[in-house]
C-alpha atoms as a PDB file:
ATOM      1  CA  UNK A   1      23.525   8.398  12.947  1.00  0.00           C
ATOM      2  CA  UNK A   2      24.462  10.914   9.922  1.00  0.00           C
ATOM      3  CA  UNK A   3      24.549   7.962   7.454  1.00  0.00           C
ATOM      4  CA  UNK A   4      21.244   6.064   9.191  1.00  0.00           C
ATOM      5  CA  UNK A   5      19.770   9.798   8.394  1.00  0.00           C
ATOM      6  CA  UNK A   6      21.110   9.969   4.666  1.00  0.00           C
ATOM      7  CA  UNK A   7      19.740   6.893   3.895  1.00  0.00           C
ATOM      8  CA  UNK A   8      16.261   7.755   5.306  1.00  0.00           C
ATOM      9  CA  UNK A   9      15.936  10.444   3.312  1.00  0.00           C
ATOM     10  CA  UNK A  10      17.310   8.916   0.260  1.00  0.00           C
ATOM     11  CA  UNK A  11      14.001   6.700   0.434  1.00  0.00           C
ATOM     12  CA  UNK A  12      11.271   9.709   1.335  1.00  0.00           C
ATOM     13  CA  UNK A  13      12.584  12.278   0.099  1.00  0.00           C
ATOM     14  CA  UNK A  14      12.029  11.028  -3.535  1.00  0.00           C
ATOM     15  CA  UNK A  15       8.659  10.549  -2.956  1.00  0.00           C
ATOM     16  CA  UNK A  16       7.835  13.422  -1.373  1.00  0.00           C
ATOM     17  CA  UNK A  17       9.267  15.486  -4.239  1.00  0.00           C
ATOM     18  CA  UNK A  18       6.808  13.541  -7.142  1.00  0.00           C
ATOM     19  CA  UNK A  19       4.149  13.730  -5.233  1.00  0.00           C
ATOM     20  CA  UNK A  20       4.961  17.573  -4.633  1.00  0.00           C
ATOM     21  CA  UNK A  21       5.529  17.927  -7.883  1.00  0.00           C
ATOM     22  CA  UNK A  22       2.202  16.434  -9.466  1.00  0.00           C
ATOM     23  CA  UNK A  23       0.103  18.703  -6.540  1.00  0.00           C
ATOM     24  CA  UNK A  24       2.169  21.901  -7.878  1.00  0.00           C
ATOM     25  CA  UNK A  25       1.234  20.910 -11.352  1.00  0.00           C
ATOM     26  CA  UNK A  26      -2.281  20.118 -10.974  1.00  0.00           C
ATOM     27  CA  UNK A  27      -2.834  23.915  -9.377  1.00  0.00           C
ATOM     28  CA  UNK A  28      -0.949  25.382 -12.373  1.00  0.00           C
ATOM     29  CA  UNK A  29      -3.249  23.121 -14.625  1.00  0.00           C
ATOM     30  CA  UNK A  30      -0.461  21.330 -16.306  1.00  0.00           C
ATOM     31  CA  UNK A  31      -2.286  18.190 -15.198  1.00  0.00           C
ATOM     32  CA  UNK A  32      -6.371  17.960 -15.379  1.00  0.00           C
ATOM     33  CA  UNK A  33      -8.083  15.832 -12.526  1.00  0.00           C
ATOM     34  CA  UNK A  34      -8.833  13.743 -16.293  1.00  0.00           C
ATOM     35  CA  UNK A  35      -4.816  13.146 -16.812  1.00  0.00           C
ATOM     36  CA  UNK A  36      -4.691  11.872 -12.976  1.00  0.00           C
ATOM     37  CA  UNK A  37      -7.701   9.079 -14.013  1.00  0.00           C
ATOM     38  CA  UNK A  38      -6.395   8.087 -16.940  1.00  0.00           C
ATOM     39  CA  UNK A  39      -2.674   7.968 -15.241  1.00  0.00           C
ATOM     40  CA  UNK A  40      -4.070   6.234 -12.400  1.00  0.00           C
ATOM     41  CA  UNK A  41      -5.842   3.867 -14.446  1.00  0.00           C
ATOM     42  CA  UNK A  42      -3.114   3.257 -16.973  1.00  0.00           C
ATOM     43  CA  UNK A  43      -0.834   2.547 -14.012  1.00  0.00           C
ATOM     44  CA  UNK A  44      -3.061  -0.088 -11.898  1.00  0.00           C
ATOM     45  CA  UNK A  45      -3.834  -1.512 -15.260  1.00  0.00           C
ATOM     46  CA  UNK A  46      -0.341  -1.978 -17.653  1.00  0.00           C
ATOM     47  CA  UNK A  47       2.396  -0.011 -16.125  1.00  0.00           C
ATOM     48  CA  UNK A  48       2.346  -1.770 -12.833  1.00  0.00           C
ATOM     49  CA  UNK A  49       1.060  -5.149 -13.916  1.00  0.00           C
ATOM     50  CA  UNK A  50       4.155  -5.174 -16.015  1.00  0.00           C
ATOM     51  CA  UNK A  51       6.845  -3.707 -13.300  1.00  0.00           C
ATOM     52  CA  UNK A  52       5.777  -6.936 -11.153  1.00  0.00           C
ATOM     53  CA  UNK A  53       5.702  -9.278 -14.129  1.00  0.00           C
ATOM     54  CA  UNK A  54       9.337  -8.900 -15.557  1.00  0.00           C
ATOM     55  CA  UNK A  55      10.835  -8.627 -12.026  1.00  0.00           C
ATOM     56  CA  UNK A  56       9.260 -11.508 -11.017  1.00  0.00           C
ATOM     57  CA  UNK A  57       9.700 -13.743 -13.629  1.00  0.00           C
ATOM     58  CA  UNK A  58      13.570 -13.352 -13.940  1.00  0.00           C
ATOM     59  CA  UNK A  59      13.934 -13.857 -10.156  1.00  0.00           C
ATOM     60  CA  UNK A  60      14.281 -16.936  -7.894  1.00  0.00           C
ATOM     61  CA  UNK A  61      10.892 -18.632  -6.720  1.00  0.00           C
ATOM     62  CA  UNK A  62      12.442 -20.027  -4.231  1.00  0.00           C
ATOM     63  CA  UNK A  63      13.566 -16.859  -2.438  1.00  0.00           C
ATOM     64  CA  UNK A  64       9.956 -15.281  -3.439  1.00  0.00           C
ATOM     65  CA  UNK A  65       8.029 -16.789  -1.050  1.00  0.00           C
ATOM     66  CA  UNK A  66       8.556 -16.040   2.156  1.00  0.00           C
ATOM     67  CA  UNK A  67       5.674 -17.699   4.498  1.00  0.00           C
ATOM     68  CA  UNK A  68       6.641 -16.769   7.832  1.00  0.00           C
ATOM     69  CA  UNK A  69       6.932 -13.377   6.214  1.00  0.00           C
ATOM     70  CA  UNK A  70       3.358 -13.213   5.122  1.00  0.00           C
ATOM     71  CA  UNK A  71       2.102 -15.218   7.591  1.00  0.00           C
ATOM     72  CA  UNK A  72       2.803 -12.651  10.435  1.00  0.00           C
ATOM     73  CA  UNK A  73       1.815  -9.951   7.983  1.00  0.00           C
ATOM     74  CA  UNK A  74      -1.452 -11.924   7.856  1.00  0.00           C
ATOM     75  CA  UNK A  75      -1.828 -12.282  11.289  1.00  0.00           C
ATOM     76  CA  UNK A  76      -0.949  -9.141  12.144  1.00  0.00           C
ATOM     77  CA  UNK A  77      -3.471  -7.049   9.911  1.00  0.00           C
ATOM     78  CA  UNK A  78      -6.038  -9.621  11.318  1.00  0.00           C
ATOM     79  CA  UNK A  79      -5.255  -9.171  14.940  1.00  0.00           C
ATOM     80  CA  UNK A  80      -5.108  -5.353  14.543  1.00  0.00           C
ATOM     81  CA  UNK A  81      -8.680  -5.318  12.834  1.00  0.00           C
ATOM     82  CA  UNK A  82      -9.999  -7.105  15.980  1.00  0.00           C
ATOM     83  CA  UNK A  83      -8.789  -4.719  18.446  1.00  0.00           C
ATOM     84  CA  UNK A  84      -9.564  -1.632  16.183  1.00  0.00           C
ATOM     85  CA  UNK A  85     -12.825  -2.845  16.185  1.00  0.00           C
ATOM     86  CA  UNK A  86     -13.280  -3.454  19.525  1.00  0.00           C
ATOM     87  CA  UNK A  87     -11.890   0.310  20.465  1.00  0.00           C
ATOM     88  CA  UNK A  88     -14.831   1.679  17.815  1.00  0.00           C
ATOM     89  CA  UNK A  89     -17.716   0.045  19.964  1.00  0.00           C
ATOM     90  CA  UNK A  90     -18.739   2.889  20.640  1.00  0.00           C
ATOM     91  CA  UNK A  91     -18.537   4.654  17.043  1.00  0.00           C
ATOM     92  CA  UNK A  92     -21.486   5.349  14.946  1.00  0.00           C
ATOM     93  CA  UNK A  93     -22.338   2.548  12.301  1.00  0.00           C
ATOM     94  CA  UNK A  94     -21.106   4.711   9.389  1.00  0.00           C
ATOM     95  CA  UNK A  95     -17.833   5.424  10.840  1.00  0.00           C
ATOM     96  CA  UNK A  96     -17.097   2.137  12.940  1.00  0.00           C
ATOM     97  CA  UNK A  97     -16.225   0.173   9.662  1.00  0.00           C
ATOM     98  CA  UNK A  98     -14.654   3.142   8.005  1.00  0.00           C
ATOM     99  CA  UNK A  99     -12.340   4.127  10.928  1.00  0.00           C
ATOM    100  CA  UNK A 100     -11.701   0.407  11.016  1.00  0.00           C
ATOM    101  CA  UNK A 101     -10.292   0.011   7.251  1.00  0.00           C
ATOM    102  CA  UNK A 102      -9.001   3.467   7.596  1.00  0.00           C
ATOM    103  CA  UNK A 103      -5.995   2.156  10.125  1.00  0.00           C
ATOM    104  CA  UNK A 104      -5.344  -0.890   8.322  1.00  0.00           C
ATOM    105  CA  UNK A 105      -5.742  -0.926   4.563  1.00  0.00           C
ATOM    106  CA  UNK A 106      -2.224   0.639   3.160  1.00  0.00           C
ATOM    107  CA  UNK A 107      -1.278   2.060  -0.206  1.00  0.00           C
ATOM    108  CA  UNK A 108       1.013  -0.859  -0.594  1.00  0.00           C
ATOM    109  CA  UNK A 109       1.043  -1.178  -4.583  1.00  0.00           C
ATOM    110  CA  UNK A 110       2.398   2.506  -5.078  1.00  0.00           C
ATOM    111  CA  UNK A 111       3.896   4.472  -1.911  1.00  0.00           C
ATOM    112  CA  UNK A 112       4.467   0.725  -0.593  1.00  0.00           C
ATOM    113  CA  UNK A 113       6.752  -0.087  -3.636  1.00  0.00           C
ATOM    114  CA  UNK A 114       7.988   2.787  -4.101  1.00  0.00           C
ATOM    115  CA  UNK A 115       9.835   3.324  -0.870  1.00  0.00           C
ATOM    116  CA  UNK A 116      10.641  -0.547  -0.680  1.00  0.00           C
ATOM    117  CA  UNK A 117      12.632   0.332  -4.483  1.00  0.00           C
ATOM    118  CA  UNK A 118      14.262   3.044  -2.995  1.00  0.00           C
ATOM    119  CA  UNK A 119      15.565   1.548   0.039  1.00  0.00           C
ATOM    120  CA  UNK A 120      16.774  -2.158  -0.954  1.00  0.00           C
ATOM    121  CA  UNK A 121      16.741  -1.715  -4.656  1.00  0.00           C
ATOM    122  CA  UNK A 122      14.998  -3.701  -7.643  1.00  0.00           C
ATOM    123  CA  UNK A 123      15.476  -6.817  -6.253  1.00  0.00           C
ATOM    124  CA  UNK A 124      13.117  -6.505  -3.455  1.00  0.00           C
ATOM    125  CA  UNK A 125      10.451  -5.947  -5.957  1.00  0.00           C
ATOM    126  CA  UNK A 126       9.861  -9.560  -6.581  1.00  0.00           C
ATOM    127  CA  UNK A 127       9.203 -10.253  -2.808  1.00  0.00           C
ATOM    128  CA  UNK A 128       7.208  -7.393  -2.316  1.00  0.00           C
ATOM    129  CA  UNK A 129       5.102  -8.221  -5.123  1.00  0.00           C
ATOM    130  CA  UNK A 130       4.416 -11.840  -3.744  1.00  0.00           C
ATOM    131  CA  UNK A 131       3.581  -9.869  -0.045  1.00  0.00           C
ATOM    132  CA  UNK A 132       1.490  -7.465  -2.064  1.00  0.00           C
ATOM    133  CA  UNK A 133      -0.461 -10.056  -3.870  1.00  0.00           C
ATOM    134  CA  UNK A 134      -1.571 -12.029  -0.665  1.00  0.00           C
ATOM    135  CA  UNK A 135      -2.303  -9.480   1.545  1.00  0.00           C
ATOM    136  CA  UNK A 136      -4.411  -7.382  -0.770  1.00  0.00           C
ATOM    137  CA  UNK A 137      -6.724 -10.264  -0.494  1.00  0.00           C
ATOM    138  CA  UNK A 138      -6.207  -9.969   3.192  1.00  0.00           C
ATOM    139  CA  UNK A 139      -7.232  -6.423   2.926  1.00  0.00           C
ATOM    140  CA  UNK A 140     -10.000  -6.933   0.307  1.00  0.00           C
ATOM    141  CA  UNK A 141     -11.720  -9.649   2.153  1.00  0.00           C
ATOM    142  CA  UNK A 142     -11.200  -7.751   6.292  1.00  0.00           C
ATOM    143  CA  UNK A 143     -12.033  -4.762   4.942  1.00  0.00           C
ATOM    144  CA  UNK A 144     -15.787  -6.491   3.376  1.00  0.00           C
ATOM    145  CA  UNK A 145     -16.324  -8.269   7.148  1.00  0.00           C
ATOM    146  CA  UNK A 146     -15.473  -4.791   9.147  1.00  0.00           C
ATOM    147  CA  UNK A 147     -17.654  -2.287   6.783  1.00  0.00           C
ATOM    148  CA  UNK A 148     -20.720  -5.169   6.371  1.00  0.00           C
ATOM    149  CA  UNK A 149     -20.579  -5.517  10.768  1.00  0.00           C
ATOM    150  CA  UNK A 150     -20.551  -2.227  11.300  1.00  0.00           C
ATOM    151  CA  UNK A 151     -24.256  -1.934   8.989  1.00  0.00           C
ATOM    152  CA  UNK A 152     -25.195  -4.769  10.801  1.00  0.00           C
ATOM    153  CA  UNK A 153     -26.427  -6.128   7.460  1.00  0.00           C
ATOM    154  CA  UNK A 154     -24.932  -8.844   5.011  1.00  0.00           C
ATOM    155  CA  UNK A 155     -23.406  -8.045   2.004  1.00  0.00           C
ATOM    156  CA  UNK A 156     -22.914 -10.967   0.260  1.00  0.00           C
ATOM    157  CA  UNK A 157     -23.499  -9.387  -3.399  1.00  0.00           C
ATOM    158  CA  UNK A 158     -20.141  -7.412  -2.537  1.00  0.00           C
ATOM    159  CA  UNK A 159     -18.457 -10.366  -0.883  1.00  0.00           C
ATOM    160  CA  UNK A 160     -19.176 -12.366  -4.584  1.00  0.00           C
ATOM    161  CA  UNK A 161     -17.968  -8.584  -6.325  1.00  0.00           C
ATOM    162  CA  UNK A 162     -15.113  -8.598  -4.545  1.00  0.00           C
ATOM    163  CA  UNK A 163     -13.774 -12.205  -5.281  1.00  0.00           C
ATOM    164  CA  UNK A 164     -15.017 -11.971  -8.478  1.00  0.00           C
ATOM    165  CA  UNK A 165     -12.665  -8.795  -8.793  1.00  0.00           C
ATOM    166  CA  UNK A 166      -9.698 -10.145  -6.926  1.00  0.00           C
ATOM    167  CA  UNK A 167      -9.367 -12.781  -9.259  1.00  0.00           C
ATOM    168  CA  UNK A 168      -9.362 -10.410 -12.598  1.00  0.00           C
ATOM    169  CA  UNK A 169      -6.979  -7.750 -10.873  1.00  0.00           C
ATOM    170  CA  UNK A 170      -4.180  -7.142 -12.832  1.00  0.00           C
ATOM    171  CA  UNK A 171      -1.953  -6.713 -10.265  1.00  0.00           C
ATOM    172  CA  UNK A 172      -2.957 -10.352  -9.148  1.00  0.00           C
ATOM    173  CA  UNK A 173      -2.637 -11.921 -12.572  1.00  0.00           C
ATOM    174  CA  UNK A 174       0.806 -10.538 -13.323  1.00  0.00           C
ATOM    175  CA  UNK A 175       1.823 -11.992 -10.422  1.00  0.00           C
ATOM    176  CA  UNK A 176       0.952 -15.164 -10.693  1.00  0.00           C
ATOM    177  CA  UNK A 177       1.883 -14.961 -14.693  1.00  0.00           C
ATOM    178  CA  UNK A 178       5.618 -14.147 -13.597  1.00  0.00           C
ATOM    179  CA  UNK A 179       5.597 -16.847 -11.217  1.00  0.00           C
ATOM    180  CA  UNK A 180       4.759 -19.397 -13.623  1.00  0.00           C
ATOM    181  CA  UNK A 181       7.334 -18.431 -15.815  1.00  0.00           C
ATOM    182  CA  UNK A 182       9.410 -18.474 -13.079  1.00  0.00           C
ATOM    183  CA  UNK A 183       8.920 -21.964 -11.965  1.00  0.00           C
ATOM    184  CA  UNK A 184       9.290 -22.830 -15.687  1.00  0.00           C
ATOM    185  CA  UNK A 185      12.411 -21.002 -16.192  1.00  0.00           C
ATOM    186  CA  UNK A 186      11.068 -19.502 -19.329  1.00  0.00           C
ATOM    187  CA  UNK A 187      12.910 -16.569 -20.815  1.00  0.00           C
ATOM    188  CA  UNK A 188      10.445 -13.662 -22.774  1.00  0.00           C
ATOM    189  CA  UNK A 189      12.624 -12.202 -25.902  1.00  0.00           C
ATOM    190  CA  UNK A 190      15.145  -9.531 -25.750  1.00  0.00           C
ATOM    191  CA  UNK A 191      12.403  -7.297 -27.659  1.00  0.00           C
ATOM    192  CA  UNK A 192       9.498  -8.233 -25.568  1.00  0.00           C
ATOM    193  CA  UNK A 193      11.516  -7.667 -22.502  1.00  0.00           C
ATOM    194  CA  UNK A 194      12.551  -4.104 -23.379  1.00  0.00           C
ATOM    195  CA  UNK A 195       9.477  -3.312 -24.577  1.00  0.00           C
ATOM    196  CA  UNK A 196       8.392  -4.177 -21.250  1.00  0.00           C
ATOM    197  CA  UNK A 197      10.810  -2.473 -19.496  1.00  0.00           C
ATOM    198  CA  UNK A 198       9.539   1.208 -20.888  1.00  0.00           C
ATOM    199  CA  UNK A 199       6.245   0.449 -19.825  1.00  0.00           C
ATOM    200  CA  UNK A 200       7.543  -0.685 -16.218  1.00  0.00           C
ATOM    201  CA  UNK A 201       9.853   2.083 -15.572  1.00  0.00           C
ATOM    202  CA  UNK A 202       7.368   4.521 -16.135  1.00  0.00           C
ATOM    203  CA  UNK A 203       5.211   2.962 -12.721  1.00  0.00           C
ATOM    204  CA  UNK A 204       6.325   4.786 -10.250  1.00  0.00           C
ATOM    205  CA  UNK A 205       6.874   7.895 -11.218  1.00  0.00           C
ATOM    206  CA  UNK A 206       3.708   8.355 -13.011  1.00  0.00           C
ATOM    207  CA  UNK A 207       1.526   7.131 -10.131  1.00  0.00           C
ATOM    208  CA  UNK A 208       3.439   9.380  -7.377  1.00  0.00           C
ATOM    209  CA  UNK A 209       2.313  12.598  -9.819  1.00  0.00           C
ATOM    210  CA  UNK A 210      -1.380  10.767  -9.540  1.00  0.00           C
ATOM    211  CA  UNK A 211      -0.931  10.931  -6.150  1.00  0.00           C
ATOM    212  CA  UNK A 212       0.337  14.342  -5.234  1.00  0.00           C
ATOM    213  CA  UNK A 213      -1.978  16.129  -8.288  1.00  0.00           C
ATOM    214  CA  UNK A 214      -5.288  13.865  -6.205  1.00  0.00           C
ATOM    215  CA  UNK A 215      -4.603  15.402  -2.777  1.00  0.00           C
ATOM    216  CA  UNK A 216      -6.572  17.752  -0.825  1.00  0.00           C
ATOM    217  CA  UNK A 217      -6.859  19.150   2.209  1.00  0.00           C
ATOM    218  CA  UNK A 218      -9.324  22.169   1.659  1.00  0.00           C
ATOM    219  CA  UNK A 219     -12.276  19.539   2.364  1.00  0.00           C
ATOM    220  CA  UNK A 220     -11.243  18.307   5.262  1.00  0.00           C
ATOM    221  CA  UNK A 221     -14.822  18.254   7.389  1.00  0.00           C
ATOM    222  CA  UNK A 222     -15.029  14.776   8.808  1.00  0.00           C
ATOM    223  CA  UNK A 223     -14.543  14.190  12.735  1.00  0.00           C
ATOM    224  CA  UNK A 224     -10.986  15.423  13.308  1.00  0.00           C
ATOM    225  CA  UNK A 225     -10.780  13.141  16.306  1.00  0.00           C
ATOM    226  CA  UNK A 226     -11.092   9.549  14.541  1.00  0.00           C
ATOM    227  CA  UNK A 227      -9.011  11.232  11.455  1.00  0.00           C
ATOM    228  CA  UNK A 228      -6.295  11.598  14.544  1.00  0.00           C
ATOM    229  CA  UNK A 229      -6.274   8.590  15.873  1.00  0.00           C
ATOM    230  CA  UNK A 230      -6.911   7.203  12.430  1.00  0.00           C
ATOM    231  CA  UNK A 231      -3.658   8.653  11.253  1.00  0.00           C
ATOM    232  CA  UNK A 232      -1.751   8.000  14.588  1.00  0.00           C
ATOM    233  CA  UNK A 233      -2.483   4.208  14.425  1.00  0.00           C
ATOM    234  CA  UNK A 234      -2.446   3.716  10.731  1.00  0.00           C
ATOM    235  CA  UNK A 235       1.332   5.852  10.539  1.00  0.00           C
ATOM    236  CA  UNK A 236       2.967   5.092  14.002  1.00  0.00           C
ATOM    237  CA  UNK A 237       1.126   2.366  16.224  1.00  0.00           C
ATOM    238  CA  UNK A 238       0.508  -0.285  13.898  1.00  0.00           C
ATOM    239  CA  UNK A 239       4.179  -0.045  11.685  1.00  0.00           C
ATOM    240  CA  UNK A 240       5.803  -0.236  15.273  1.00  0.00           C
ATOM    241  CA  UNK A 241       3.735  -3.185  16.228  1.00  0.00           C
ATOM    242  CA  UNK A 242       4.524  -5.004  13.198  1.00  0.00           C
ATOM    243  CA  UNK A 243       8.592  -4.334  13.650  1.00  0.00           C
ATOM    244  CA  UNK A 244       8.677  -5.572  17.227  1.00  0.00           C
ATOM    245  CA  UNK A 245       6.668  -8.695  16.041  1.00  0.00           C
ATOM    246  CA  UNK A 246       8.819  -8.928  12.790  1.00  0.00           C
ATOM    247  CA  UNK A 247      12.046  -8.375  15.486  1.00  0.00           C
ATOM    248  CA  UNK A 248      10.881 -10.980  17.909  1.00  0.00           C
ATOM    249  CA  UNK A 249      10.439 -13.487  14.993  1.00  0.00           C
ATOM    250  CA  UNK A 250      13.986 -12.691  14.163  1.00  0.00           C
ATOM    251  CA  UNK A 251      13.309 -11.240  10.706  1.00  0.00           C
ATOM    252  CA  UNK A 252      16.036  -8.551   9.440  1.00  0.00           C
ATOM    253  CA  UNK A 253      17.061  -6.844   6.975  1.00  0.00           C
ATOM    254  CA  UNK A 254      14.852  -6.931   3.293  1.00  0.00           C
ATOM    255  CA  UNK A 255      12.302  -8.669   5.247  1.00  0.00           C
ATOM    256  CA  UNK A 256      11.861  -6.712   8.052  1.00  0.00           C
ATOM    257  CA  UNK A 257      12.237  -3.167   5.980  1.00  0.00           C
ATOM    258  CA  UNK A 258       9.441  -4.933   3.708  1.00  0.00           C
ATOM    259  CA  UNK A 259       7.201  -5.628   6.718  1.00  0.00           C
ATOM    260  CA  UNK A 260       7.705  -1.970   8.214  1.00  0.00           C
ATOM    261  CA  UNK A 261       7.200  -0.675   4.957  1.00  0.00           C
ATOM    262  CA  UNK A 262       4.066  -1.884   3.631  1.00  0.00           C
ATOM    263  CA  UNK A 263       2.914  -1.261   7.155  1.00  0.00           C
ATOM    264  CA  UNK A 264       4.081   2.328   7.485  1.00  0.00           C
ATOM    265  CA  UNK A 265       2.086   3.164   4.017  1.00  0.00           C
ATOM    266  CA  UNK A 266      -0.565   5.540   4.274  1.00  0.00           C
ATOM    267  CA  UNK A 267      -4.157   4.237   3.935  1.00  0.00           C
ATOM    268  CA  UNK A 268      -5.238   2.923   0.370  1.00  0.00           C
ATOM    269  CA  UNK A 269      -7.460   5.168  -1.772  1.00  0.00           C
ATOM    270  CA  UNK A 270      -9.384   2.240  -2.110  1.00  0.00           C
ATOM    271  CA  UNK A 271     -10.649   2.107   1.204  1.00  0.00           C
ATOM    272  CA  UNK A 272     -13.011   5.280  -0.046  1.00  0.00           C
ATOM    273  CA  UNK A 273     -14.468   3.370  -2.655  1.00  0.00           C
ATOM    274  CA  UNK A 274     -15.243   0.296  -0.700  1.00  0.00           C
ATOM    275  CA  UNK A 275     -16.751   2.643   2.094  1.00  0.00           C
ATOM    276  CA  UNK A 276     -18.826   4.868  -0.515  1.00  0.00           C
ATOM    277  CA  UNK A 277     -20.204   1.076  -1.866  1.00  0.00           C
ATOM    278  CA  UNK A 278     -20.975  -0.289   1.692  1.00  0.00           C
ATOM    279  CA  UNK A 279     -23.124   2.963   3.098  1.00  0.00           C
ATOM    280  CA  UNK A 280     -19.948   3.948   5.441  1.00  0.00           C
ATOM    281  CA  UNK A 281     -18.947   7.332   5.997  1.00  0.00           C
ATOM    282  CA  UNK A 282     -17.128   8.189   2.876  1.00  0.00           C
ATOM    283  CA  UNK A 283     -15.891  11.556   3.370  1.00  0.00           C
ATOM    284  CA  UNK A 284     -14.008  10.311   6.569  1.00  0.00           C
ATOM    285  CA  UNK A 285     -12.605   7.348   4.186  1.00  0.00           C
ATOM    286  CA  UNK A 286     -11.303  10.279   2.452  1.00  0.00           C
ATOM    287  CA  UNK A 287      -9.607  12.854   4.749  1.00  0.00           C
ATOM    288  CA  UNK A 288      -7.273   9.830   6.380  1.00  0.00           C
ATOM    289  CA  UNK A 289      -6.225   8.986   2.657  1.00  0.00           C
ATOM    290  CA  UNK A 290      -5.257  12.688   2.582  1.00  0.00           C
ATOM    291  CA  UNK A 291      -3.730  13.084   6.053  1.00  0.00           C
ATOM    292  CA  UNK A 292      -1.969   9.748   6.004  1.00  0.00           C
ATOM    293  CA  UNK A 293      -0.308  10.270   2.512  1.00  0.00           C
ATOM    294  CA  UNK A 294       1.051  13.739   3.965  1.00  0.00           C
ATOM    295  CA  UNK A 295       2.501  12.545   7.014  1.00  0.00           C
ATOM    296  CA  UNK A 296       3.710   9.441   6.007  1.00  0.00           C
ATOM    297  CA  UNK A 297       6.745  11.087   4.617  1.00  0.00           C
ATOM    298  CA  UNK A 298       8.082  12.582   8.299  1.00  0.00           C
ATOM    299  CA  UNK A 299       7.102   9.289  10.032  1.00  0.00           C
ATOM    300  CA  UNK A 300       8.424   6.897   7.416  1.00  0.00           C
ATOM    301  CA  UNK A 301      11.718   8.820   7.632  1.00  0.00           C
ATOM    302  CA  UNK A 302      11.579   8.384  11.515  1.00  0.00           C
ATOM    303  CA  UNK A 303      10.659   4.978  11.413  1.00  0.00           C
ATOM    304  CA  UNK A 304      13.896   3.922   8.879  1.00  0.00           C
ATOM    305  CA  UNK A 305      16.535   6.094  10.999  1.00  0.00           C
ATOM    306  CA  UNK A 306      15.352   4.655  13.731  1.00  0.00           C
ATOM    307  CA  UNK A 307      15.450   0.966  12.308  1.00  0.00           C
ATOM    308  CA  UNK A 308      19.106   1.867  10.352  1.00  0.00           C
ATOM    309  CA  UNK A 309      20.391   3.359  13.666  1.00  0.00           C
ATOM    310  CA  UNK A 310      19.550   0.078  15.510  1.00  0.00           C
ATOM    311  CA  UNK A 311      20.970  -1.957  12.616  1.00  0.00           C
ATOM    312  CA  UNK A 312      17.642  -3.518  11.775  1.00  0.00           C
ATOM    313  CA  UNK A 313      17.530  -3.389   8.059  1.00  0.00           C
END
């Protein structure tokens, strides 16, 4: 149990101290709300694009794609959308969808990676990347159907936006860019590779001070009741769901820890822009980003002792 502990907070604790760290600066001022959107842009950008690249194009393709892995991730993130939606009948239109995308949509491409690097190393980064790049498209194209239902309008303008956008991310295109050289066992030059390298390593780190120097709870004035059950679902009900079906489909180890994981991630900041563009309620978009990404600390430690106690992952 000591040692299930130890690891647990080997992979939180980490996080929790950058993201501690960039709120402590951005009081003092050592960080301007203009450093966190320039950092937050450089990393979505280069930094990251690059960290999925060069791990994914030295790797084996073959043990990349996993599709009963993102299959059930798929499935999953569908089947909890229709229930979600179906317990937020009777919701107001500009919180239905919002409450909706709120328990779903995770922060997969930084707190996701981050805690998938610290628990299984830089070799899971390939496969998470591959998981990241398909189901951000999952998320992308739910989240348009939930928000646009819940207006009771069409929105077919930001259907074509958002397509037109997923196919220009640079997350997306690095991807697929490392897989090609991948499958072509192409090697980049020593020089081009380290270069690389400084850009990568300086992902995580910088977009964890983004994080913690963006939070705030002094606004907090939405409906504390859906940012509850929000939380609850998004943090507890839904990464517990996904182990047992992950368990029951016999997946262990990397690939279970990677399913929990990207689960257990607290809800995307992105989920307040697409609710701000589609009329929803934005400011509740915005207090479950901030309650999520405080809590999911304690009950991602939780969930991995209790997964390394049962020798899970």
């Amino acid at each position: 149990m000591f040692q299930a502990f130890g690891f647990s907070l080997s992979v939180t604790t980490p996080i929790l101290l950058m993201m501690v760290l960039g709120y402590i600066f951005r009081q003092r001022a050592m960080i301007s709300q203009e450093f966190i959107r320039s950092g937050s842009k450089l990393v979505f950008n280069v930094t990251l694009p690059c960290l999925l690249f060069l791990n994914i194009a030295t790797a084996d393709v073959g043990a990349l794609i996993q599709p009963k892995l993102l299959s059930a991730a798929t499935a999953i993130t569908v089947g909890s959308c229709l229930l979600l939606w179906w317990y937020g009948r009777n919701m107001g239109p500009a919180q239905r969808g919002v409450f909706v995308q709120g328990c779903f949509r995770g922060n997969m491409g930084i707190i996701g990676l981050a805690t998938i690097v610290n628990a299984f190393g830089n070799e899971a980064l390939a496969p998470a990347g591959i998981y990241l790049a398909i189901i951000s498209i999952v998320y992308n194209l739910t989240a348009i159907v939930v928000l646009s239902a819940a207006q009771e309008r069409s929105e077919q303008s930001l259907l074509l936006q958002t397509i037109r956008s997923t196919m220009t991310n640079p997350l997306l295109l690095a991807i697929a860019a490392g897989l090609v050289l991948a499958l072509l066992g192409w090697r980049l030059p020593d020089w081009l590779t380290t270069s690389g390298r400084y850009l990568a390593n300086m992902t995580l780190p910088l977009a964890l001070l983004c994080v913690g120097g963006s939070l705030s709870l002094d606004r907090l004035k939405g409906n504390r009741s859906l940012i509850i059950q929000a939380s609850a679902v998004k943090l507890v009900l839904l990464p517990a769901f996904s182990v047992v079906c992950g368990a029951l489909l016999g997946f262990s180890g990397m690939n279970l820890g990677i399913l929990y994981l990207m689960m257990a991630t607290p809800s995307a900041t992105a989920s307040f822009v697409m609710a701000q563009q589609m009329n929803g309620d934005a400011d509740l978009a915005a207090d479950i980003i901030a309650v999520t990404t405080v809590l999911a600390v304690v009950t991602t430690t939780i969930g991995l002792l209790a997964l390394r106690a049962l020798n899970l992952i």
